[in-house]
Protein backbone atom coordinates (compact mmCIF):
# COMPACT_ATOMS: atom_id res chain seq x y z
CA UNK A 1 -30.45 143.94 -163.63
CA UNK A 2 -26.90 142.61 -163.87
CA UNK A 3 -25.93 145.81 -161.00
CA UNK A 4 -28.90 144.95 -158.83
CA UNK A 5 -27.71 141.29 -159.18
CA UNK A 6 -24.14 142.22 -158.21
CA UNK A 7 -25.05 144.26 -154.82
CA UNK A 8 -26.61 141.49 -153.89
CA UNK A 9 -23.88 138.68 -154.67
CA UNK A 10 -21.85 141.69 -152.83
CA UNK A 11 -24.35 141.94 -149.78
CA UNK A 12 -23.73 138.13 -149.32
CA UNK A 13 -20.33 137.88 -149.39
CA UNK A 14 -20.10 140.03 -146.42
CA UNK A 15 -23.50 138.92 -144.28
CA UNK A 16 -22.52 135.29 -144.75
CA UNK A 17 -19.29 135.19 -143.00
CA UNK A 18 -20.17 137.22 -140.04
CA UNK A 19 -23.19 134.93 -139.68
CA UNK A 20 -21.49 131.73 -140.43
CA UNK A 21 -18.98 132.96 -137.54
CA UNK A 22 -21.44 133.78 -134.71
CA UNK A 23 -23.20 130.33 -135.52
CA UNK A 24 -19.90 128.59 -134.97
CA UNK A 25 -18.87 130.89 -132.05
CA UNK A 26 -22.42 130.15 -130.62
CA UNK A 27 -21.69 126.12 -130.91
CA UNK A 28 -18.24 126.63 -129.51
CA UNK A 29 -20.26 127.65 -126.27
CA UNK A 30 -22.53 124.85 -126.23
CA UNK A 31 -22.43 121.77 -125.25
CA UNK A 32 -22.31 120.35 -128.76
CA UNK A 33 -19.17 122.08 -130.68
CA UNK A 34 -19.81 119.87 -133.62
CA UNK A 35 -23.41 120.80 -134.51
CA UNK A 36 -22.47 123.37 -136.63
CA UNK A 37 -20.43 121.04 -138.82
CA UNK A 38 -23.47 118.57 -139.05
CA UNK A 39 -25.52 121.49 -140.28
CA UNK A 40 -22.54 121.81 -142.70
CA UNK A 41 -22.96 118.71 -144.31
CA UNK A 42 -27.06 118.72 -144.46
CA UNK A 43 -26.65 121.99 -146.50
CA UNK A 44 -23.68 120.40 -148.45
CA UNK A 45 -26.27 117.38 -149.27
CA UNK A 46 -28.78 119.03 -150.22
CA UNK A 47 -27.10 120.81 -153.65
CA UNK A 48 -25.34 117.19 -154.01
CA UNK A 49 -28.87 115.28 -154.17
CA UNK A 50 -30.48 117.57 -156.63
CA UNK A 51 -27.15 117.26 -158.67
CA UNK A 52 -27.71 113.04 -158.69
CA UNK A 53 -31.07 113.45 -159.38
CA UNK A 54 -31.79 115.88 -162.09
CA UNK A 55 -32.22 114.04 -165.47
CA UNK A 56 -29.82 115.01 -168.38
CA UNK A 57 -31.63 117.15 -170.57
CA UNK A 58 -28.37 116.69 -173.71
CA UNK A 59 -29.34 113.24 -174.40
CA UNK A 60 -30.56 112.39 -177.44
C-alpha cells in the first residue's frame, strides 16, 4: 500500500507541473493573463475554509 501510495504522490509531482504550466501558458495567450491566478486563489480557499470550519475534535 505505502509503494502504490508513493507512485502515485510520484505520478503527481511530475503531471502537475507540466499541467499547471500549459494552463498558465494558455492564459498568457488570452485575453485574460490573470485568470489563472484567480483560479489560484479559489483552490487556495477552498483547503483554507474547511480548515476554519472543521470543529476541534481535542476539546474536552
Amino acid at each position: 500500500m505505502q509503494g502504490a501510495l508513493t507512485s502515485i504522490g510520484a505520478a503527481a509531482e511530475t503531471a502537475v507541473p507540466v499541467a499547471a504550466g500549459a494552463v498558465f501558458a494558455w492564459s498568457l495567450g488570452n485575453t485574460a493573463p490573470g485568470l489563472v491566478f484567480v483560479g489560484a486563489a479559489v483552490f487556495a480557499a477552498g483547503p483554507t475554509l474547511l480548515l476554519a470550519t472543521t470543529p476541534d475534535l481535542r476539546q474536552p
